[in-house]
Protein backbone atom coordinates (compact mmCIF):
# COMPACT_ATOMS: atom_id res chain seq x y z
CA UNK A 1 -30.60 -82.04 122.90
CA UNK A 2 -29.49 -84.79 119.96
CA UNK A 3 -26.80 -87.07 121.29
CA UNK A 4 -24.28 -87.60 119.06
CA UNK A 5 -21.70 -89.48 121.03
CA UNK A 6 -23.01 -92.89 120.34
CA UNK A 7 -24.34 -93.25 124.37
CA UNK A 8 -27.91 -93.47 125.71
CA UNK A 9 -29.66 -89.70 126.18
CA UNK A 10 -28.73 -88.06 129.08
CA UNK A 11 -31.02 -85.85 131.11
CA UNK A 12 -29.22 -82.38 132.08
CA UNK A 13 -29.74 -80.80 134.70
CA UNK A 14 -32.54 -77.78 134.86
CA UNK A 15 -30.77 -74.35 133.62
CA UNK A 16 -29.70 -72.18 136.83
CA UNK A 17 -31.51 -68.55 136.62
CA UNK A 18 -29.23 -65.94 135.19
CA UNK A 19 -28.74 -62.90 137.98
CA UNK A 20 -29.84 -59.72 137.13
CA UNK A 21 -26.50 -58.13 136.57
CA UNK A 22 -24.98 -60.81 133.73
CA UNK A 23 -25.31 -60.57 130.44
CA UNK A 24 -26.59 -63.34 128.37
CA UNK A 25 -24.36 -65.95 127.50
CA UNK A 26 -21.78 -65.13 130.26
CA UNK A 27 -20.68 -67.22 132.75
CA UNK A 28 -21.00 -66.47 136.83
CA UNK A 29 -17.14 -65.57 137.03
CA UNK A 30 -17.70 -63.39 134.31
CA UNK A 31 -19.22 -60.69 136.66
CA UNK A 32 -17.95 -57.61 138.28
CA UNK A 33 -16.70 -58.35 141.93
CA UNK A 34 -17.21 -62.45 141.52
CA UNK A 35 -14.49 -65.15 141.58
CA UNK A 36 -14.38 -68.45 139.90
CA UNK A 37 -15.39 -71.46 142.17
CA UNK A 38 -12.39 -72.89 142.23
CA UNK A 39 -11.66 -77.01 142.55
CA UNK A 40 -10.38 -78.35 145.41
CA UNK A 41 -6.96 -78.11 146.05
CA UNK A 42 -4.37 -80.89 144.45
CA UNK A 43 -2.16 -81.74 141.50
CA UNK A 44 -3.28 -80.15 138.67
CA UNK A 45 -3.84 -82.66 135.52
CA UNK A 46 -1.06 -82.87 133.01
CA UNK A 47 -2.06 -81.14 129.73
CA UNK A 48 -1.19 -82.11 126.40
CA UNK A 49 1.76 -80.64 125.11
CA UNK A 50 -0.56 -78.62 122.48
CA UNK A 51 -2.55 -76.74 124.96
CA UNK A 52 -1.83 -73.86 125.47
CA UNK A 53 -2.18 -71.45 129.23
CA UNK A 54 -5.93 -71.51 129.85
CA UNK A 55 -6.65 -74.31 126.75
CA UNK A 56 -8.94 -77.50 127.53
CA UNK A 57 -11.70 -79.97 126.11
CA UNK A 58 -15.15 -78.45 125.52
CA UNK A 59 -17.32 -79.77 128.28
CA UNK A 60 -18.96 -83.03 127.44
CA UNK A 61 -22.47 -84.51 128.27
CA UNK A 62 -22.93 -85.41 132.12
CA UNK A 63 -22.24 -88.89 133.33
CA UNK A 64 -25.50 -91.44 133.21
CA UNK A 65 -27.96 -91.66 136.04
CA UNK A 66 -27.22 -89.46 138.77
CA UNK A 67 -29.79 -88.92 141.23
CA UNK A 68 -32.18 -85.90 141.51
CA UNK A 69 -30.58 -82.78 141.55
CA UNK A 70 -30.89 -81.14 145.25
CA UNK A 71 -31.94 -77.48 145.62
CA UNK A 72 -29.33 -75.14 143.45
CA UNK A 73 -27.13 -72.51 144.49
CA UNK A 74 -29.11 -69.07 145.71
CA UNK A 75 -30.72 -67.27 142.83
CA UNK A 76 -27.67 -64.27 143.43
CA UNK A 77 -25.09 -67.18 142.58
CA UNK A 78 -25.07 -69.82 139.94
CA UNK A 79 -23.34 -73.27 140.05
CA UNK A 80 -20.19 -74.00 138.29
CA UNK A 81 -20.10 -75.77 135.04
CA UNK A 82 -18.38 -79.04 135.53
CA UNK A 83 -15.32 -79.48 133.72
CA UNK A 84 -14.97 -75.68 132.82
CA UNK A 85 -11.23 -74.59 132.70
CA UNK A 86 -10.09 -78.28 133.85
CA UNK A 87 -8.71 -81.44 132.81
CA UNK A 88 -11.74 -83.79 130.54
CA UNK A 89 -12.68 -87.02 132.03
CA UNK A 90 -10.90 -88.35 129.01
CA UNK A 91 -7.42 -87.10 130.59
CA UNK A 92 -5.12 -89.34 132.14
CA UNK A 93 -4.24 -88.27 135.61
CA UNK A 94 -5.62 -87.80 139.41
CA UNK A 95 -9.34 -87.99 139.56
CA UNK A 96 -11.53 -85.40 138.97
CA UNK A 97 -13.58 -82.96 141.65
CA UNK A 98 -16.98 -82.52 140.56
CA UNK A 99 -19.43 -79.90 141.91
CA UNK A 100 -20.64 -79.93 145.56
CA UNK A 101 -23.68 -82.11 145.98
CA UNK A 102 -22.86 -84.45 143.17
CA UNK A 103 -21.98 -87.91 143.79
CA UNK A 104 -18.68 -89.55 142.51
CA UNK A 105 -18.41 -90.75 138.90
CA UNK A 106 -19.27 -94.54 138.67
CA UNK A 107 -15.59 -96.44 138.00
CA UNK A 108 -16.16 -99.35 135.02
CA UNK A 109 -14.70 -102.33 135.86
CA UNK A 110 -13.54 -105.54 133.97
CA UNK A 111 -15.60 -108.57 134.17
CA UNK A 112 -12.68 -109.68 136.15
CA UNK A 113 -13.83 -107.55 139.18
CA UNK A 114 -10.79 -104.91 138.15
CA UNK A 115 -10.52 -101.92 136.03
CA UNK A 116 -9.83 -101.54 132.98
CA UNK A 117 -6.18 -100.37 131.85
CA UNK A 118 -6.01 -96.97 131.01
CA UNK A 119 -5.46 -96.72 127.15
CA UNK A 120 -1.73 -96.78 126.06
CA UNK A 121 -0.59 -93.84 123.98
CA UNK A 122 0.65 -94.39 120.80
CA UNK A 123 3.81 -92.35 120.24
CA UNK A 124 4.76 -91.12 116.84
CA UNK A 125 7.94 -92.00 116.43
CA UNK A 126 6.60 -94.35 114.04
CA UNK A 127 4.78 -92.28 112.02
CA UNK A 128 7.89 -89.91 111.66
CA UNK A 129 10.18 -93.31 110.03
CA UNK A 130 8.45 -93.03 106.82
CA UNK A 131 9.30 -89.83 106.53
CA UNK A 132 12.74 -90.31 107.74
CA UNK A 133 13.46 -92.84 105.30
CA UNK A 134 12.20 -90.65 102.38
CA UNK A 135 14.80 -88.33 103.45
CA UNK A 136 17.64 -90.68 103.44
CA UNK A 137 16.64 -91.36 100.32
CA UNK A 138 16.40 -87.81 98.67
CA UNK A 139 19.66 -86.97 99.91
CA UNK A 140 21.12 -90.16 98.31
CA UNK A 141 19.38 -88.93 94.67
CA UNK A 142 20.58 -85.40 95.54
CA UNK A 143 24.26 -86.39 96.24
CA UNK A 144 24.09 -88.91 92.83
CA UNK A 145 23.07 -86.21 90.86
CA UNK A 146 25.31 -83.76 91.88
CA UNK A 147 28.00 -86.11 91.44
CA UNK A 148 26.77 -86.92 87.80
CA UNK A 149 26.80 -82.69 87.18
CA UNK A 150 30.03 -82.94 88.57
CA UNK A 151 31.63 -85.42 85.69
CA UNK A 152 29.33 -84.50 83.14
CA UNK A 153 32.02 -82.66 80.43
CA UNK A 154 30.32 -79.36 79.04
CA UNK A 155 30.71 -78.41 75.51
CA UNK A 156 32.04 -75.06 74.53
CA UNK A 157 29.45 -72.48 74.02
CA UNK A 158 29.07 -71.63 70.25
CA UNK A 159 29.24 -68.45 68.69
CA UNK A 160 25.79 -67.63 67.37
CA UNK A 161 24.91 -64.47 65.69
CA UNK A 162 26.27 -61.61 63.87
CA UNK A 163 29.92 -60.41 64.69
CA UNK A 164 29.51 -56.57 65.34
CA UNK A 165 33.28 -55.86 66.13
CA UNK A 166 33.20 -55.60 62.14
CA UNK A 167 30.50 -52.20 62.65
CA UNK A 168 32.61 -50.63 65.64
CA UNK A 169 33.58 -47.19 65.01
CA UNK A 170 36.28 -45.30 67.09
CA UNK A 171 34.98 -42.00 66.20
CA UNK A 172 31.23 -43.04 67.60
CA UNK A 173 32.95 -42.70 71.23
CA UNK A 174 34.64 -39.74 70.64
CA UNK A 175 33.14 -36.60 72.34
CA UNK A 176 30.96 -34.80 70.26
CA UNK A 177 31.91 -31.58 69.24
CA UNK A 178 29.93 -28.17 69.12
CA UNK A 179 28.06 -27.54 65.66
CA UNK A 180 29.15 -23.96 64.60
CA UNK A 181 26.07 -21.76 63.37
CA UNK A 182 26.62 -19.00 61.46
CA UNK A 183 23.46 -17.32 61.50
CA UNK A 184 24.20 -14.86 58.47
CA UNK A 185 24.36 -18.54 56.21
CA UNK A 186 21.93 -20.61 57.85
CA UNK A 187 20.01 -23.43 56.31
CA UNK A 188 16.76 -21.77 57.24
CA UNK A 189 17.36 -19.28 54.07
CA UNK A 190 17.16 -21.96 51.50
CA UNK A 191 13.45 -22.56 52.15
CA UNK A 192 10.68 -21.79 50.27
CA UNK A 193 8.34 -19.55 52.07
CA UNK A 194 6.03 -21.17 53.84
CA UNK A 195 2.18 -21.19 51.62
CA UNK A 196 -1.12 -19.97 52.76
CA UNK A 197 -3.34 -21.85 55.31
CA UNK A 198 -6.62 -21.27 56.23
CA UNK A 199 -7.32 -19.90 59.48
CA UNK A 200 -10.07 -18.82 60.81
CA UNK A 201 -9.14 -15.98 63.12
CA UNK A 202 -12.28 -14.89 65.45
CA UNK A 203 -12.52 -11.19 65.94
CA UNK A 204 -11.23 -9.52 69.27
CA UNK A 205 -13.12 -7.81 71.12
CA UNK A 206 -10.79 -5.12 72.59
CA UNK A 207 -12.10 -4.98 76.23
CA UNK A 208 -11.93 -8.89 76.88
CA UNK A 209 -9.50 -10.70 77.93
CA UNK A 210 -11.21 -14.32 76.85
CA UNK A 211 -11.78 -12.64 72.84
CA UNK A 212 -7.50 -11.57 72.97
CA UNK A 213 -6.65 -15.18 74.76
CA UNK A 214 -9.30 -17.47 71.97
CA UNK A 215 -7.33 -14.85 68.87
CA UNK A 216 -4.00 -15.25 70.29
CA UNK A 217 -4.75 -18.81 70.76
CA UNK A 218 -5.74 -19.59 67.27
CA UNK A 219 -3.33 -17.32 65.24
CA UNK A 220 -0.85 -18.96 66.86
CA UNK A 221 -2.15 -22.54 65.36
CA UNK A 222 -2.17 -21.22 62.75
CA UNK A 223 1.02 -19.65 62.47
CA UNK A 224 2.24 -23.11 63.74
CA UNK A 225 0.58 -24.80 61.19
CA UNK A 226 2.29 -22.36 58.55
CA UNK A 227 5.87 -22.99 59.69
CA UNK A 228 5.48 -27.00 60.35
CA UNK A 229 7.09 -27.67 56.48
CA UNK A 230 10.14 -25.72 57.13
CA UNK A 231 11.15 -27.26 60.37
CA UNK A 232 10.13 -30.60 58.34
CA UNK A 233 12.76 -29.78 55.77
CA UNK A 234 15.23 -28.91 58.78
CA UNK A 235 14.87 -31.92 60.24
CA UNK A 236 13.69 -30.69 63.68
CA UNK A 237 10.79 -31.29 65.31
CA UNK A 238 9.46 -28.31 67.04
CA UNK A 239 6.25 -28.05 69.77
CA UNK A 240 4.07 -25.52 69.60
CA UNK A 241 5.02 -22.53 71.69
CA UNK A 242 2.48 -21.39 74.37
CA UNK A 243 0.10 -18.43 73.78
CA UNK A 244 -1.30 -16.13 76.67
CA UNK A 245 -2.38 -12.51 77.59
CA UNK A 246 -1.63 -10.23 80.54
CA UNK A 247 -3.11 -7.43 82.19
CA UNK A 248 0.77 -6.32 83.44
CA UNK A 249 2.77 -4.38 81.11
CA UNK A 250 6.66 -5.08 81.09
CA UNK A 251 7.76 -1.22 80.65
CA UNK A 252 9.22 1.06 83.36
CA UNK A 253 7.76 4.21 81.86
CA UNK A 254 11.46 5.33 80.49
CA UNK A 255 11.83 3.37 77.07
CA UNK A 256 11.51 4.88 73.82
CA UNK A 257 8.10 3.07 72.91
CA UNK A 258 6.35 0.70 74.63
CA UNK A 259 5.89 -3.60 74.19
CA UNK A 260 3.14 -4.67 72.37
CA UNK A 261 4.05 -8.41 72.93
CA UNK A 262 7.08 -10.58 73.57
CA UNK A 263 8.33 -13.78 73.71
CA UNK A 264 9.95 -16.16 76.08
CA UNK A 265 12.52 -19.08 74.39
CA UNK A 266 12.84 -20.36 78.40
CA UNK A 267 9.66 -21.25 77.93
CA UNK A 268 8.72 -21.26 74.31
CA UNK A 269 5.85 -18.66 75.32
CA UNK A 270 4.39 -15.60 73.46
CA UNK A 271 2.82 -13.24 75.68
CA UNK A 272 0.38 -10.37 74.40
CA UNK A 273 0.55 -7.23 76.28
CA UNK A 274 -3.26 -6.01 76.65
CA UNK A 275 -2.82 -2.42 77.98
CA UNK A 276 -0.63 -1.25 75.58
CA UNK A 277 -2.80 -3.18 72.27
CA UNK A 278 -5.59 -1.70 72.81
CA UNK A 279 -3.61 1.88 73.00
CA UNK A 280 -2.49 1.21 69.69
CA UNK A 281 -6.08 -0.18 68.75
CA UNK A 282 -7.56 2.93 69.83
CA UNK A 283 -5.58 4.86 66.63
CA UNK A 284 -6.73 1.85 63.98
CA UNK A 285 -10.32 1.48 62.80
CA UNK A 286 -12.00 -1.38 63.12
CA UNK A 287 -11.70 -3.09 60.00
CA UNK A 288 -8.18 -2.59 59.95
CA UNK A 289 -7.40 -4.11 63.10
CA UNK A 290 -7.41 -7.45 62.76
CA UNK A 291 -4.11 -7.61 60.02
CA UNK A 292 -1.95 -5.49 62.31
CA UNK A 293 -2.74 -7.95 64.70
CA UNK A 294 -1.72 -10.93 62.79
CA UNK A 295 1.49 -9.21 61.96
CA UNK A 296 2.26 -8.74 65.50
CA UNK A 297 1.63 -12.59 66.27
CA UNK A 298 3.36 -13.19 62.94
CA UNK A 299 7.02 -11.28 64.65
CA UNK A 300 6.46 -12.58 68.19
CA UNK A 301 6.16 -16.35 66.18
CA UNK A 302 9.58 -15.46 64.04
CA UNK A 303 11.47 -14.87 67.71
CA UNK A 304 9.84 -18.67 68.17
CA UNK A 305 11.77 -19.78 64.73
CA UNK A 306 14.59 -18.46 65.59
CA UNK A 307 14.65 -19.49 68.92
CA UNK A 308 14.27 -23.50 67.59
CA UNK A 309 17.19 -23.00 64.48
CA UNK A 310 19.47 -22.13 66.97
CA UNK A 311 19.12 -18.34 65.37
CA UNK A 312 18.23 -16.55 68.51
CA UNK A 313 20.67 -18.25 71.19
CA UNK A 314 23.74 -17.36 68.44
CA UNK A 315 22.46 -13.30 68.76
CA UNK A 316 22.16 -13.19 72.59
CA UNK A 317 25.72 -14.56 72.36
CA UNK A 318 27.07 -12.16 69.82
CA UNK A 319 24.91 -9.03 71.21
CA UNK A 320 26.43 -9.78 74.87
CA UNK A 321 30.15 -10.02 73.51
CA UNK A 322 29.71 -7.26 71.64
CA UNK A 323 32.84 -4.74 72.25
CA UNK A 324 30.71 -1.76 72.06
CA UNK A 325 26.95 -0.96 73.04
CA UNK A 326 26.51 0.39 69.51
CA UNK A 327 27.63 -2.82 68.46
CA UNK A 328 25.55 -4.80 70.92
CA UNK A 329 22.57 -2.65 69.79
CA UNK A 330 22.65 -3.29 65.90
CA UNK A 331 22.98 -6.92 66.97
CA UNK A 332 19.44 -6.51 68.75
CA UNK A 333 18.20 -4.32 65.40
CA UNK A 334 19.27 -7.40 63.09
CA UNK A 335 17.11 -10.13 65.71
CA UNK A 336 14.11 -7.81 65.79
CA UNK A 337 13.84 -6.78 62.04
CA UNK A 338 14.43 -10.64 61.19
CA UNK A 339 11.39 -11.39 63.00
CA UNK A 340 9.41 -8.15 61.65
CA UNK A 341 10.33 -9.92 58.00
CA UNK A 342 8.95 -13.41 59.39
CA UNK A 343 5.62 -11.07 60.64
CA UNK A 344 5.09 -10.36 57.10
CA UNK A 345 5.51 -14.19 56.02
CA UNK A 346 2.44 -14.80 58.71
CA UNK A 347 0.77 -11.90 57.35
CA UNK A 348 0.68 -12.89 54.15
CA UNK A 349 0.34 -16.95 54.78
CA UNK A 350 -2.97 -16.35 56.85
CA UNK A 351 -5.05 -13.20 55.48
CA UNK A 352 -3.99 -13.11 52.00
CA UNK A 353 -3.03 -9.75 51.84
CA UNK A 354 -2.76 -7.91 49.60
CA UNK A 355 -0.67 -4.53 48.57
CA UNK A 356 -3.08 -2.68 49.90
CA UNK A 357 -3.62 -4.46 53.41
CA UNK A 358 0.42 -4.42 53.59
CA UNK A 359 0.18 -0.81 52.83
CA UNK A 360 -2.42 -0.32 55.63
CA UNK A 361 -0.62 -2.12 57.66
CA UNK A 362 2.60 -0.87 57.84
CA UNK A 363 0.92 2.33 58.19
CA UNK A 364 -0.37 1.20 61.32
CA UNK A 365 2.01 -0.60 62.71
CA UNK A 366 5.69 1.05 61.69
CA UNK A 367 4.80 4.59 61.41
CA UNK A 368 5.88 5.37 64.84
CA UNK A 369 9.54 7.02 65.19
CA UNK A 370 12.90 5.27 65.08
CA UNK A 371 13.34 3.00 67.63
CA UNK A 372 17.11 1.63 68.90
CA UNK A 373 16.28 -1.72 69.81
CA UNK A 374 13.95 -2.53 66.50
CA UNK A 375 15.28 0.12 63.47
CA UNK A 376 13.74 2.61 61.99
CA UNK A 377 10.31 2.84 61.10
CA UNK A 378 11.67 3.47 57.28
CA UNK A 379 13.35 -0.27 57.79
CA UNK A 380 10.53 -1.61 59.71
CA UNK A 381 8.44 -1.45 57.01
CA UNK A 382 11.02 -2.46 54.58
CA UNK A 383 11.64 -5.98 56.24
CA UNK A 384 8.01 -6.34 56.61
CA UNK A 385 7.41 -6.13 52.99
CA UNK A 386 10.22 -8.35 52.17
CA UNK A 387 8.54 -11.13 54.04
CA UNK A 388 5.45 -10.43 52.09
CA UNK A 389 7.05 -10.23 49.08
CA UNK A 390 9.65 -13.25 48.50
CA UNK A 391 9.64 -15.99 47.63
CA UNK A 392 12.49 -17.76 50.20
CA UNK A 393 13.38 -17.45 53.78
CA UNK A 394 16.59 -15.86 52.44
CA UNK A 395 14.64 -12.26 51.76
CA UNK A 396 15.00 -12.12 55.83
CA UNK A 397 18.72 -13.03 56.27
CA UNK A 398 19.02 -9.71 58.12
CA UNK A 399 22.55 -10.65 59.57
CA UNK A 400 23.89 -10.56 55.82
CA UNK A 401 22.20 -7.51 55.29
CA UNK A 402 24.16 -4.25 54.72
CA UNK A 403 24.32 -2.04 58.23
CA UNK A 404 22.05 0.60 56.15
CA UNK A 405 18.88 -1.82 56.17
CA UNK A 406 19.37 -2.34 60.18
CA UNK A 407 19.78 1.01 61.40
């Protein structure tokens, strides 16, 4: 073992055999059922004030030239380590107890024939004046400058910037009031109607859900895509409405016809009814099929426009305070053959149609019988035609029209 403690090697004693039962590295207290060999009994050294319960020096290297070690402990017990858990030789205080067997530490004396005084312990109090004095002298600077803030005259803050009292309007914190819309003269009806845009409708497969959702889907782009220079000239900006399919038809079995789609302003969501589609599909040939389609997405997309122009929520408001349910009911006719005039707009914007293909169409699609809620099929196919036809939003201003064209 290197000495590094400045003192002539020192010969340690031979390492007592570990018993069976401990573990490496643990001492012979540590073991189940043994005690600590405890020092004889007397005052206990004083500890610094640092250490802490249980807190000592590390052992240090044996004192120089002891005699031979006699015969260690039995091979069931091994010897205590001097110093463990107890004052260092380096500690003032009563001398220490060393193991059994070991003789008594050699005392150095003087050349005198005395011993040597027992270091004296430096206190700190005068390492702590420094510091003291730095203090004293912090709190001076502190209490000068304060006195200096104290004294110091401040100058008036200057005005810097622009005045905006001058821009102040009362009226800006007035309440605002509610913006009358008079759906019969609406700024919608002084657009130009909207110009073709290509689309590239895929064709539906009638039996699959995934063909109806991807044409749904993309008609309604389009559609979007068709009315986004309108709302520009409005001013509003308008998301595009959701587009979905379902399996679950909305009818009870006891209206006059039955809902081929419909739409949702809550949630700005056009839903296409597949049962009752591909019942009407059955009666269209193939070829055919795809512009009735289009002009269905094209009405359920007008509900859409007039659901963002503020159109649809003034109708709901009329048809409820209606005084009369024939009243309330040509309110509904007016909404529904408004939007049959914007399916015409989408059917001409995206396909191209032309007489013909209207012709077909409205053959197809507003043949049926009269219907309360949407007109009759003679006026169905008129308003559908007029949104083919013009060349203005005005041609659908169905809530100016004369009660004749919304029966």
């Amino acid at each position: 073992m290197e000495n590094r403690t400045g003192d002539e090697p020192v010969e340690q004693p031979p390492a007592t055999p570990r018993p069976p039962w401990q573990a490496p590295g643990q001492t012979s207290w540590q073991a189940p059922g043994q005690t600590p060999p405890q020092a004889p009994a007397g005052p206990s050294a004083p500890q610094p004030p640092w250490a802490g319960p249980g807190t000592g020096h590390s052992p240090h290297p044996y004192p120089a030239g002891p005699p031979p070690r006699p015969a260690g402990p039995p091979p069931h017990q091994a010897g205590p380590l001097p110093y463990r858990n107890g004052p260092s030789p380096y500690q003032d205080g009563p001398p220490l107890y060393l193991p059994e067997h070991w003789p008594p530490l050699p005392q150095e004396t003087s050349p005198w024939g005395r011993s040597w005084p027992p270091p004296r312990r430096r206190g700190p109090r005068w390492v702590l004046l420094p510091s003291a004095l730095a203090g004293v002298v912090a709190s001076v600077a502190l209490i000068a400058s304060i006195a200096v803030v104290s004294v110091t005259p401040q100058a008036e803050p200057q005005n810097v910037g622009t005045d905006l009292s001058a821009l102040y309007d009362e009226r800006l914190a007035a309440r605002p009031e509610a913006v009358e819309v008079d759906i019969a003269d609406h700024p919608l009806y002084d657009a130009a109607m909207p110009g073709e845009v290509e689309c590239d409708v895929p064709e539906v497969q009638m039996d699959s859900e995934e063909s109806w959702q991807e044409f749904a889907t993309v008609t309604g782009q389009c559609l979007d895509e068709m009315w986004a220079p309108v709302m520009e000239e409005l001013g509003l900006t308008v998301g595009t409405p959701e587009f979905t399919v379902t399996e679950e038809s909305p009818d009870s079995g006891d209206e006059e016809g039955y809902t081929l789609a419909y739409y949702e302003g809550n949630y700005e969501r056009i839903t296409v009814v597949l049962p009752n589609v591909r019942q009407l599909g059955a009666f269209v040939p193939a070829g055919q099929r795809e512009d009735v389609w289009i002009a269905l997405m094209g009405h359920e997309y007008g509900h859409h426009v007039q659901y963002v122009t503020g159109i649809l929520d003034i109708s709901y408001e009329r048809e409820y305070a209606a005084e009369s349910e024939a009243e309330s009911m040509e309110v509904l006719r007016r909404t529904e053959l408004q939007a049959e005039c914007m399916g015409g707009i989408g059917l001409r914007s995206i396909t191209g149609a032309d007489e013909e293909s209207l012709r077909r169409t409205n053959q197809h699609f507003n043949s049926g019988g009269d219907l309360d809620t949407h007109g009759s099929a003679a006026n169905r196919a008129h308003w559908l035609e007029q949104g083919w036809r013009e060349s203005t939003v005005g041609a659908c201003n169905t809530y100016g029209a004369d009660s004749g064209l919304v029966s």
